[in-house]
C-alpha atoms as a PDB file:
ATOM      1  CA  UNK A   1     105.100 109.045 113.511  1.00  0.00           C
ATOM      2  CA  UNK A   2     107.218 108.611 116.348  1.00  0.00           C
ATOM      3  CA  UNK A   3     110.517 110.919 116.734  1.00  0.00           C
ATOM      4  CA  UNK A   4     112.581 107.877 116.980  1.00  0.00           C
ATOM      5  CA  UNK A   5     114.762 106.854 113.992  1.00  0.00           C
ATOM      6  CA  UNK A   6     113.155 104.606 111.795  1.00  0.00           C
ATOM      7  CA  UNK A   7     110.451 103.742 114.562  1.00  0.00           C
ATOM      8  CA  UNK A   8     106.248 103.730 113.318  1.00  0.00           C
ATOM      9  CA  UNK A   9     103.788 104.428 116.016  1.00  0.00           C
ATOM     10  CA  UNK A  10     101.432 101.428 115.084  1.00  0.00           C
ATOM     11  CA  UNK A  11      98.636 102.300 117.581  1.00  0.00           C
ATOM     12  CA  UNK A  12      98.624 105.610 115.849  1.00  0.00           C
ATOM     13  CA  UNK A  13      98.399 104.138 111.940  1.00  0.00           C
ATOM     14  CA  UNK A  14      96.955 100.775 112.386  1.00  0.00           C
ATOM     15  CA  UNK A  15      96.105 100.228 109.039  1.00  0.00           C
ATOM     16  CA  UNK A  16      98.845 101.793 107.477  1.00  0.00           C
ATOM     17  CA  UNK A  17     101.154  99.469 109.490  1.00  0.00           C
ATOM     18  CA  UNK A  18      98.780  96.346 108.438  1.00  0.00           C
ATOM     19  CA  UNK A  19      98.578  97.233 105.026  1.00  0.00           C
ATOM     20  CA  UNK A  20     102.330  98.675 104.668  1.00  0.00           C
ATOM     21  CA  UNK A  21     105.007  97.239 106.682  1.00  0.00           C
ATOM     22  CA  UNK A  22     103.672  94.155 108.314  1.00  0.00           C
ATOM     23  CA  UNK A  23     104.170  91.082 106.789  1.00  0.00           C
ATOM     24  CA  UNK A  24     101.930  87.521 107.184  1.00  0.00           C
ATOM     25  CA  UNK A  25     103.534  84.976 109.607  1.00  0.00           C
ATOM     26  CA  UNK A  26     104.260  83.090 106.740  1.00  0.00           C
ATOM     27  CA  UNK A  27     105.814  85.257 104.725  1.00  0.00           C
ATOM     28  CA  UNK A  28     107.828  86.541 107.343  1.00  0.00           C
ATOM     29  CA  UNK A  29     109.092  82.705 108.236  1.00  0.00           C
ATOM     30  CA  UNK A  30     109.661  82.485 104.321  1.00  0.00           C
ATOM     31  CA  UNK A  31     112.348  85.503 104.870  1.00  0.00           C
ATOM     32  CA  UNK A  32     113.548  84.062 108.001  1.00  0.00           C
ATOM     33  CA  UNK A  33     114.314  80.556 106.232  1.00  0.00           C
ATOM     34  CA  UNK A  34     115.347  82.268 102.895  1.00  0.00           C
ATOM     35  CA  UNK A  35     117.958  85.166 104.739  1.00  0.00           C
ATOM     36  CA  UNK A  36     116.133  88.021 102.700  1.00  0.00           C
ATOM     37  CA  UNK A  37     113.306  89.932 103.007  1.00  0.00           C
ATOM     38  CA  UNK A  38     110.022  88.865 101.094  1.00  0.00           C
ATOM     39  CA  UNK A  39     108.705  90.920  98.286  1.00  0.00           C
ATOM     40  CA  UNK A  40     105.439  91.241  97.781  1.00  0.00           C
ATOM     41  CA  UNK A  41     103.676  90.507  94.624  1.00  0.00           C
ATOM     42  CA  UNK A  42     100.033  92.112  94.885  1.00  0.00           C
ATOM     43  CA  UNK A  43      99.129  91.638  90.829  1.00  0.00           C
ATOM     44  CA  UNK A  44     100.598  87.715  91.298  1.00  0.00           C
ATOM     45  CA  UNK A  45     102.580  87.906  87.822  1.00  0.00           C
ATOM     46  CA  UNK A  46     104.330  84.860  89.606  1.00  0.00           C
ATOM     47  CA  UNK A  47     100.952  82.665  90.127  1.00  0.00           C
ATOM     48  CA  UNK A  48      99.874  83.746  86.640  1.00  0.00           C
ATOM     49  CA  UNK A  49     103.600  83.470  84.710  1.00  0.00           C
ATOM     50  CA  UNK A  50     103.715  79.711  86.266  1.00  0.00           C
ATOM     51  CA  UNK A  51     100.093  78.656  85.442  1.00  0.00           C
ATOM     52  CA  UNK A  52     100.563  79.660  81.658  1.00  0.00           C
ATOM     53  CA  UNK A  53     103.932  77.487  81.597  1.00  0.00           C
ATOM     54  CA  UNK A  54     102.303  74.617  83.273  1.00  0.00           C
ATOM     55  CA  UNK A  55      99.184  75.181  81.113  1.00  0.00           C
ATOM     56  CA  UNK A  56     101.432  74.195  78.132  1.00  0.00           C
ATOM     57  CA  UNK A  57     103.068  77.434  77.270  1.00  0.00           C
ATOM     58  CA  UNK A  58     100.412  78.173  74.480  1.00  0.00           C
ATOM     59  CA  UNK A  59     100.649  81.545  72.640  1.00  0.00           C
ATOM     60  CA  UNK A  60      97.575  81.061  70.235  1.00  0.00           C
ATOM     61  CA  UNK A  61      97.400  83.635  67.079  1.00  0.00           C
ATOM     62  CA  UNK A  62     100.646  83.044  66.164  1.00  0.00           C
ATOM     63  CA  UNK A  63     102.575  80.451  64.089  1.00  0.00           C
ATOM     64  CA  UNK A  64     104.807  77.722  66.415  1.00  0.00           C
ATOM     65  CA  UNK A  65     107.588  78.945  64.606  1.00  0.00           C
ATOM     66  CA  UNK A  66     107.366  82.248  66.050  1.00  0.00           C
ATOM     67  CA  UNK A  67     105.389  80.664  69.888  1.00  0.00           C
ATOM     68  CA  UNK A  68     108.799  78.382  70.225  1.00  0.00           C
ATOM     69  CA  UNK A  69     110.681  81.249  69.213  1.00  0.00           C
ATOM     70  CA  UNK A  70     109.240  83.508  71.995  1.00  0.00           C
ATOM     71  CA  UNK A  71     109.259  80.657  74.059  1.00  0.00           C
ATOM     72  CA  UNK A  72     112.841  80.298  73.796  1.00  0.00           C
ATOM     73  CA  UNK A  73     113.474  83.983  74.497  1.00  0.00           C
ATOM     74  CA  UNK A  74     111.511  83.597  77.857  1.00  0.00           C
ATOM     75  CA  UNK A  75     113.021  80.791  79.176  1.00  0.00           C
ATOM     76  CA  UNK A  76     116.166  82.602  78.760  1.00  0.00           C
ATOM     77  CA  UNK A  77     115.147  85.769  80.013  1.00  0.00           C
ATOM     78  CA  UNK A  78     113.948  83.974  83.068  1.00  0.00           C
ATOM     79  CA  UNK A  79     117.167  82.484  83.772  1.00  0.00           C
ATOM     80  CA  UNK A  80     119.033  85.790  82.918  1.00  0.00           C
ATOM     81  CA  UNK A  81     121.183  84.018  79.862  1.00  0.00           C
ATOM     82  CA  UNK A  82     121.893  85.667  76.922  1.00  0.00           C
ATOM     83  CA  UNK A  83     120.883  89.351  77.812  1.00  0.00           C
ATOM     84  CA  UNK A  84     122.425  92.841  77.135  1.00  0.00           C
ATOM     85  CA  UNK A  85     126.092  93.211  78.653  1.00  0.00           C
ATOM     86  CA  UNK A  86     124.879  96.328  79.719  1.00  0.00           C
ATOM     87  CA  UNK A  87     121.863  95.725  81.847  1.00  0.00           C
ATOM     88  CA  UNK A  88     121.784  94.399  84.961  1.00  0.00           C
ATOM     89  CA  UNK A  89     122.600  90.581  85.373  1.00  0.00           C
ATOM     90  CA  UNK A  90     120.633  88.108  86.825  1.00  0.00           C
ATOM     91  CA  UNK A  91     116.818  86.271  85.738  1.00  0.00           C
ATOM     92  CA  UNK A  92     114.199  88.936  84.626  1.00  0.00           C
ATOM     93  CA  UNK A  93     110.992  89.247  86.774  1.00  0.00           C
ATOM     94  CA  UNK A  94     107.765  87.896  86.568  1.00  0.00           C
ATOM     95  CA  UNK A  95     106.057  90.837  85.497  1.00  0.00           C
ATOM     96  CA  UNK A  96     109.034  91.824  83.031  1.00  0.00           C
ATOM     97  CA  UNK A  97     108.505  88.306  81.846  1.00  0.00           C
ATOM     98  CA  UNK A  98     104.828  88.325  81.602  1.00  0.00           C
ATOM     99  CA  UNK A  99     105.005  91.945  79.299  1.00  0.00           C
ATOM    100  CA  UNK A 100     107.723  90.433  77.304  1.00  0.00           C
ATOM    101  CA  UNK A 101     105.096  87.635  76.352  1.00  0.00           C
ATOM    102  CA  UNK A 102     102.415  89.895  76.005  1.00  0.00           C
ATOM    103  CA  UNK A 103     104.566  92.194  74.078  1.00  0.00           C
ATOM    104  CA  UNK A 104     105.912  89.920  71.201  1.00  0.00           C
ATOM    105  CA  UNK A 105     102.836  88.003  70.813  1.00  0.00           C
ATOM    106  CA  UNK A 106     100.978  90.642  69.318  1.00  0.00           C
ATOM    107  CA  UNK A 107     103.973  91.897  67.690  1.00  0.00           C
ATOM    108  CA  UNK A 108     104.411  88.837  66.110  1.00  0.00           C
ATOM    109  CA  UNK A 109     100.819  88.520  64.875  1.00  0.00           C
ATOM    110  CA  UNK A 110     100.474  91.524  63.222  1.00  0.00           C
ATOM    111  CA  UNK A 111     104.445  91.189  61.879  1.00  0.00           C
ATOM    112  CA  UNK A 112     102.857  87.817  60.103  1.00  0.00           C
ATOM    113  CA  UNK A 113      99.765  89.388  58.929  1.00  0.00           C
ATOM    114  CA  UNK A 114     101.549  92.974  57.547  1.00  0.00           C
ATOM    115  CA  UNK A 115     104.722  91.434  56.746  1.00  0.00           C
ATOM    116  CA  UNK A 116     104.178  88.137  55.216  1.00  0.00           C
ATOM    117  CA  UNK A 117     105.944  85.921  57.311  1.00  0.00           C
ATOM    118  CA  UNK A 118     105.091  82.534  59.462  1.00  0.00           C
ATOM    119  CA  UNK A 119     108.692  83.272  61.088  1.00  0.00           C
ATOM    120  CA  UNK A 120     110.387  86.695  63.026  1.00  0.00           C
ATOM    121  CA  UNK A 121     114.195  85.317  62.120  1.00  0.00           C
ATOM    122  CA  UNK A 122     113.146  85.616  58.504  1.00  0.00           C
ATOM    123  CA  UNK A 123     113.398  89.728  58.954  1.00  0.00           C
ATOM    124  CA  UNK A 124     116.901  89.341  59.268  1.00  0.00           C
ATOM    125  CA  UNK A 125     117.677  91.409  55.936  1.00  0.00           C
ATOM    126  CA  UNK A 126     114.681  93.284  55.928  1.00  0.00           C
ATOM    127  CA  UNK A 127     115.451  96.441  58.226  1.00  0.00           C
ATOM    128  CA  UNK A 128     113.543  98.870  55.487  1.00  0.00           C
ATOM    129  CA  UNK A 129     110.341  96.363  56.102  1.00  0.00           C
ATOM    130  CA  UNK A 130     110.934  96.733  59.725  1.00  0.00           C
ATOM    131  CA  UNK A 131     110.637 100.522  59.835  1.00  0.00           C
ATOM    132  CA  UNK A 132     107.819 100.950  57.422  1.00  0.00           C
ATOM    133  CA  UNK A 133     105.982  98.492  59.986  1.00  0.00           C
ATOM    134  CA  UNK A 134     106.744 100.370  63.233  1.00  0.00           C
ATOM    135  CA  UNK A 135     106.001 103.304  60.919  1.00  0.00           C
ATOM    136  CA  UNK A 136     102.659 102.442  60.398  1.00  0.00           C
ATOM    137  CA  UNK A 137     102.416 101.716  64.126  1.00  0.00           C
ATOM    138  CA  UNK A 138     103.635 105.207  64.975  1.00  0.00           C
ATOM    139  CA  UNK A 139     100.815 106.517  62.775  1.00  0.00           C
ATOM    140  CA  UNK A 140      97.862 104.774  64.107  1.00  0.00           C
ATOM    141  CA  UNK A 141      97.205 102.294  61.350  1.00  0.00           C
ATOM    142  CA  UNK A 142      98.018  98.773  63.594  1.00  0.00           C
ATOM    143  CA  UNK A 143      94.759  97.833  65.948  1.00  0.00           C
ATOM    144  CA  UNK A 144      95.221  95.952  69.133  1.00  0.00           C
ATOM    145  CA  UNK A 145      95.582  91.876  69.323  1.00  0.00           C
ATOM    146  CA  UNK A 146      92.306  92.345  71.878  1.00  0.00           C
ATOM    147  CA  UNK A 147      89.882  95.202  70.547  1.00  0.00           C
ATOM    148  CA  UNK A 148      90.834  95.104  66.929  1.00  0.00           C
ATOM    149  CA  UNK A 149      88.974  98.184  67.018  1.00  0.00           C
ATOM    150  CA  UNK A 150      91.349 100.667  68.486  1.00  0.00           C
ATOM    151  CA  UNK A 151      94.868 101.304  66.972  1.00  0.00           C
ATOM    152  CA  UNK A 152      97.716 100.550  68.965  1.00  0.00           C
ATOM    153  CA  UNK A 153      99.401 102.525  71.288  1.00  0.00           C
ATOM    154  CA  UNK A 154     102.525 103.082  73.301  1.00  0.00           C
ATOM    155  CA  UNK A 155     104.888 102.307  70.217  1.00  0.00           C
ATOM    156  CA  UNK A 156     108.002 103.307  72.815  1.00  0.00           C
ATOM    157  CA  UNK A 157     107.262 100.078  74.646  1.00  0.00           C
ATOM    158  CA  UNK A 158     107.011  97.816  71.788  1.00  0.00           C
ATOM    159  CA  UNK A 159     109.283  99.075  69.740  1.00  0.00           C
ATOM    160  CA  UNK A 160     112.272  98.286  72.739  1.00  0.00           C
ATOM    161  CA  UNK A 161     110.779  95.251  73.752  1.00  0.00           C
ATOM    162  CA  UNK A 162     111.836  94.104  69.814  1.00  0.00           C
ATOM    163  CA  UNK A 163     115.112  95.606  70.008  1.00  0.00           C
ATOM    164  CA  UNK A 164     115.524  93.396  73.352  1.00  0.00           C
ATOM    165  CA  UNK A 165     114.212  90.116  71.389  1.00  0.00           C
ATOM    166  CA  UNK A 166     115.939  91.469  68.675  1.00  0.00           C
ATOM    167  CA  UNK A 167     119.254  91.531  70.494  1.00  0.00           C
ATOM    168  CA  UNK A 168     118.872  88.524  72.338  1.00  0.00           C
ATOM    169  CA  UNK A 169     118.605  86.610  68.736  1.00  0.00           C
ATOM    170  CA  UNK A 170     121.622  88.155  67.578  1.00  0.00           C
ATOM    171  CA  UNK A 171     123.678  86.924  70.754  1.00  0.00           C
ATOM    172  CA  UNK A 172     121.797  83.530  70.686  1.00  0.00           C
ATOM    173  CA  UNK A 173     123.294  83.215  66.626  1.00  0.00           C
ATOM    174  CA  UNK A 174     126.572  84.315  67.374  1.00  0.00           C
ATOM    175  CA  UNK A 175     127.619  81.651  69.456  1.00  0.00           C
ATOM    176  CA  UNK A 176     126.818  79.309  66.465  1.00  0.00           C
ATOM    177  CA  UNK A 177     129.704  81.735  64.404  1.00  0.00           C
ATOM    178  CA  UNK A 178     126.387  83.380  62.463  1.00  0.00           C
ATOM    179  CA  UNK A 179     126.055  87.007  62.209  1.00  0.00           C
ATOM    180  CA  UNK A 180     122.705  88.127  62.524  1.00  0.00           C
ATOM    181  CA  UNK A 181     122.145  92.557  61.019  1.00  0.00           C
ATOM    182  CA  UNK A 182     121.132  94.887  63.376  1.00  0.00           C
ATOM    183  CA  UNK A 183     117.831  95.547  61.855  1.00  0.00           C
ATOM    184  CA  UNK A 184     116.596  97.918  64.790  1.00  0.00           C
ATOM    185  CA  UNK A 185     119.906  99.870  65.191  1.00  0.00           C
ATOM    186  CA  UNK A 186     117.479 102.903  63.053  1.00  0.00           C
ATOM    187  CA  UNK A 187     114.463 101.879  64.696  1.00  0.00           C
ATOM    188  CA  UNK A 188     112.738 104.977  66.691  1.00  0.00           C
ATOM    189  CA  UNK A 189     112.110 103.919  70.203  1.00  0.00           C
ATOM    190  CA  UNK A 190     110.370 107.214  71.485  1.00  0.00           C
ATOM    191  CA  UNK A 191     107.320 107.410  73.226  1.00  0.00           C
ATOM    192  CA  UNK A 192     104.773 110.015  72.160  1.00  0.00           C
ATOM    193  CA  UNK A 193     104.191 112.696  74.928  1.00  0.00           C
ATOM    194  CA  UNK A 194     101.892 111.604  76.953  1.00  0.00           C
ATOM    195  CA  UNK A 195      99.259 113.732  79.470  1.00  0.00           C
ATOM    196  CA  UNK A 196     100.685 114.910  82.512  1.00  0.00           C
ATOM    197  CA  UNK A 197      98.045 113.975  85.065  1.00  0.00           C
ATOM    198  CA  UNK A 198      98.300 114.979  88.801  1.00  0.00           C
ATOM    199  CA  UNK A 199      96.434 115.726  91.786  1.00  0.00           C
ATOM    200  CA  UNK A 200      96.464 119.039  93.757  1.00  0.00           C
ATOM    201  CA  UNK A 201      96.921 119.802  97.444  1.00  0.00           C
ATOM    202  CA  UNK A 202      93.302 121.229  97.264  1.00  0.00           C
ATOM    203  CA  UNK A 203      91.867 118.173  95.664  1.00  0.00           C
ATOM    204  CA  UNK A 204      93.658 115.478  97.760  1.00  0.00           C
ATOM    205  CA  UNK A 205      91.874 117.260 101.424  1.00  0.00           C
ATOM    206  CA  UNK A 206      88.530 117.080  99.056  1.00  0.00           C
ATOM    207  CA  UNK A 207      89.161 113.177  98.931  1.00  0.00           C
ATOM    208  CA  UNK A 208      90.664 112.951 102.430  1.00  0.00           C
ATOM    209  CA  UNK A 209      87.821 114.999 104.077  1.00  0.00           C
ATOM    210  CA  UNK A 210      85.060 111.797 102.376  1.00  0.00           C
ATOM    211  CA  UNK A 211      87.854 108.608 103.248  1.00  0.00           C
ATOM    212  CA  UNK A 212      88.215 106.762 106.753  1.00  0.00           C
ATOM    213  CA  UNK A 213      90.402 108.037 109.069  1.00  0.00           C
ATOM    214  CA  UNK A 214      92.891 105.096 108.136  1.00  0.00           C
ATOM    215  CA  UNK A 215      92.600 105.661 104.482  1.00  0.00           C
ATOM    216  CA  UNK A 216      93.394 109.308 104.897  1.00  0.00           C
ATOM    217  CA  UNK A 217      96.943 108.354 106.263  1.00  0.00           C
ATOM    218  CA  UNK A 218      97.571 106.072 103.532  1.00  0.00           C
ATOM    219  CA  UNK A 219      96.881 108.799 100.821  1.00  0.00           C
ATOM    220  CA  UNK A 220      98.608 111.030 102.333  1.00  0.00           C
ATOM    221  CA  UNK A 221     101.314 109.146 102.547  1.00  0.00           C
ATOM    222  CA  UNK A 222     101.189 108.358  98.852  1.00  0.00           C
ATOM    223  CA  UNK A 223     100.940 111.993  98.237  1.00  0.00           C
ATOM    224  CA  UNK A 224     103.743 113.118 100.379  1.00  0.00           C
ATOM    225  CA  UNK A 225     106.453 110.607  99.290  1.00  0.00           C
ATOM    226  CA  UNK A 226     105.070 110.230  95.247  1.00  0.00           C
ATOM    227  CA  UNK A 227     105.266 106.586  95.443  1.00  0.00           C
ATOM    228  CA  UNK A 228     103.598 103.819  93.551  1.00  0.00           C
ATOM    229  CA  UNK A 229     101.068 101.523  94.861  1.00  0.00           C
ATOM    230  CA  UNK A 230     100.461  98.751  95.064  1.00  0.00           C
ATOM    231  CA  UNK A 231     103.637  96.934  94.608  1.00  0.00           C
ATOM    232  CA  UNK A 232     106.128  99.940  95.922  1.00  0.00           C
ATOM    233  CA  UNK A 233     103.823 100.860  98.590  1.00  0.00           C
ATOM    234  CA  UNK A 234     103.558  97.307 100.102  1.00  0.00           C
ATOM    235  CA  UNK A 235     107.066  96.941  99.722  1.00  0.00           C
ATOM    236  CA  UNK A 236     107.799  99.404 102.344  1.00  0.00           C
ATOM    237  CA  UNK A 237     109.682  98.607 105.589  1.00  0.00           C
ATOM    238  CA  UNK A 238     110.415 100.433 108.769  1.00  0.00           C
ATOM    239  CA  UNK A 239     114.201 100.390 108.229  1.00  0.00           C
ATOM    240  CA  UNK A 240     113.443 102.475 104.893  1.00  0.00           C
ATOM    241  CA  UNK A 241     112.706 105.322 107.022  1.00  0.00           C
ATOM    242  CA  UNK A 242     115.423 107.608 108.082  1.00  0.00           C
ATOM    243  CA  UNK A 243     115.159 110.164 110.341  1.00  0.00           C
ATOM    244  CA  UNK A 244     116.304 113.624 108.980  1.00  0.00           C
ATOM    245  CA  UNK A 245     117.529 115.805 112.372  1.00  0.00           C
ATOM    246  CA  UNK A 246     118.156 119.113 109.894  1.00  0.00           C
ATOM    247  CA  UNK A 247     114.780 118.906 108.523  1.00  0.00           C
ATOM    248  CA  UNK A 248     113.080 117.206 111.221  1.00  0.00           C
ATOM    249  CA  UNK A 249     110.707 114.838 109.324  1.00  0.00           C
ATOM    250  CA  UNK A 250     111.649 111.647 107.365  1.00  0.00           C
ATOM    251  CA  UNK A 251     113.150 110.814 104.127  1.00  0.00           C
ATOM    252  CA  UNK A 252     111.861 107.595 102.746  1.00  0.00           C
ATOM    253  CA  UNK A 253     114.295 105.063 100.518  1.00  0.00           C
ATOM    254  CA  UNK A 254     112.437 103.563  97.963  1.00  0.00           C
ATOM    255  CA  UNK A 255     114.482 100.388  97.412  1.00  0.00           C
ATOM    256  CA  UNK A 256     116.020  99.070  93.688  1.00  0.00           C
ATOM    257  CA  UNK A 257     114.484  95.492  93.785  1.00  0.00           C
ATOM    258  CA  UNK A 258     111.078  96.893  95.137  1.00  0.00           C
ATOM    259  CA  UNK A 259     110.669  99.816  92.556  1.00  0.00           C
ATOM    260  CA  UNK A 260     108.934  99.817  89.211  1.00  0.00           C
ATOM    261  CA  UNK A 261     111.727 101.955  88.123  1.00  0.00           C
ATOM    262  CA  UNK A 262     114.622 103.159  89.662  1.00  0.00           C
ATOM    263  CA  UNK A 263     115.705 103.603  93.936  1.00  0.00           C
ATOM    264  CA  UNK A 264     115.036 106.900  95.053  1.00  0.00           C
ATOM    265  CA  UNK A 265     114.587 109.071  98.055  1.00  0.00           C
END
């Protein structure tokens, strides 16, 4: 890279620069004409979100009690209404969305088919139900919506994507003067532990001594600043690099509204 602040020597990285930083003509008119800078979407959870609505919005499996229910939460999830006071404000993301759909759908089959019941709203006094089910989540003995085969996994995720449906119905009922119980208030959100993986220095010049010169840069890149791709990686701009004069190297920001997580350095 170039010594100059925030400056990318293109003819140096050419791919990195196509692949990274530089943006289609029309994209970058989109940003031009919008006053903000385009983010890219390389899974299209936009595309894919939109066709399902204009498909009809179907969530087969389930009863239409609980579809128009879910339905409901999405629409005002997308618009940002009705969420926690202590998240951030403003209309959930596509992908966010399209988990949150993916999320209660199977939740809400296997809630019917364990817990007797065509609709979620009729748990409202049965938080001991409720824990015996993520219970027997927890210990392996719920199997996938998909490959009814395997048990489900990643309880953490499911079991706080039902606390957020969970507390979006309780906001939703109070402004009709109805008081809804907490039934996940005791409900174990933890993930289990899972495997560390990682790559070594050793093993990434093994991979980097078999890739194109180009593709060496990018995974090096990835390596040295331990960011995501695709989405985080593509979302990368030339003004996120800062020039470090003690340390004499860059830092890279990795922006709020372009990270899977969190902004970081």
């Amino acid at each position: 890279m170039s010594q100059r602040r925030g400056v990318l020597d293109t003819r140096k990285y050419p791919l990195l620069y196509d692949s990274v930083y530089k943006l289609s003509q029309r994209q970058r008119l989109y940003s031009l004409i919008q006053g903000k800078m385009v983010k890219y979407d390389p899974h299209n959870h936009k595309k894919y979100y939109e066709r399902w609505k204009n498909n009809g919005a179907l969530l087969p499996e389930i009863t239409p009690e609980n579809a128009a229910i879910i339905i409901r939460f999405l629409e005002d999830m997308e618009v940002g209404a009705n969420v926690n006071p202590s998240t951030k404000k403003g209309s959930r993301s596509y992908g966010r969305l399209r988990n949150l759909k993916a999320k209660l759908q199977t939740l809400f089959m296997l809630m019917e088919e364990e817990l007797c019941i065509e609709c979620v709203t009729e748990l409202k006094n049965r938080d001991i139900d409720v824990l015996k089910f993520f219970r027997k989540f927890r210990e392996g003995q719920l199997r996938c919506r998909k490959a009814r085969t395997k048990p489900l996994r990643a309880i953490g995720t499911y079991a706080r994507v039902f606390k957020t449906f969970w507390h979006w119905y309780q906001r939703v009922e109070r402004k009709k003067r109805k008081n809804i119980l907490d039934i996940t208030v005791d409900l174990d959100a933890r993930d289990d532990k899972p495997k560390f993986n990682y790559i070594t220095v050793e093993q990434l010049k093994k991979l980097c001594n078999k890739a194109k010169y180009e593709y060496r840069v990018m995974m090096m890149f990835l390596f040295d600043a331990g960011i995501r791709a695709p989405t985080e990686m593509m979302n990368v701009r030339v003004k996120d690099l800062e020039w470090d004069n003690k340390r004499n190297h860059y830092i890279l920001n990795i922006r709020e509204e372009t990270s899977k997580t969190f902004g970081r350095k």
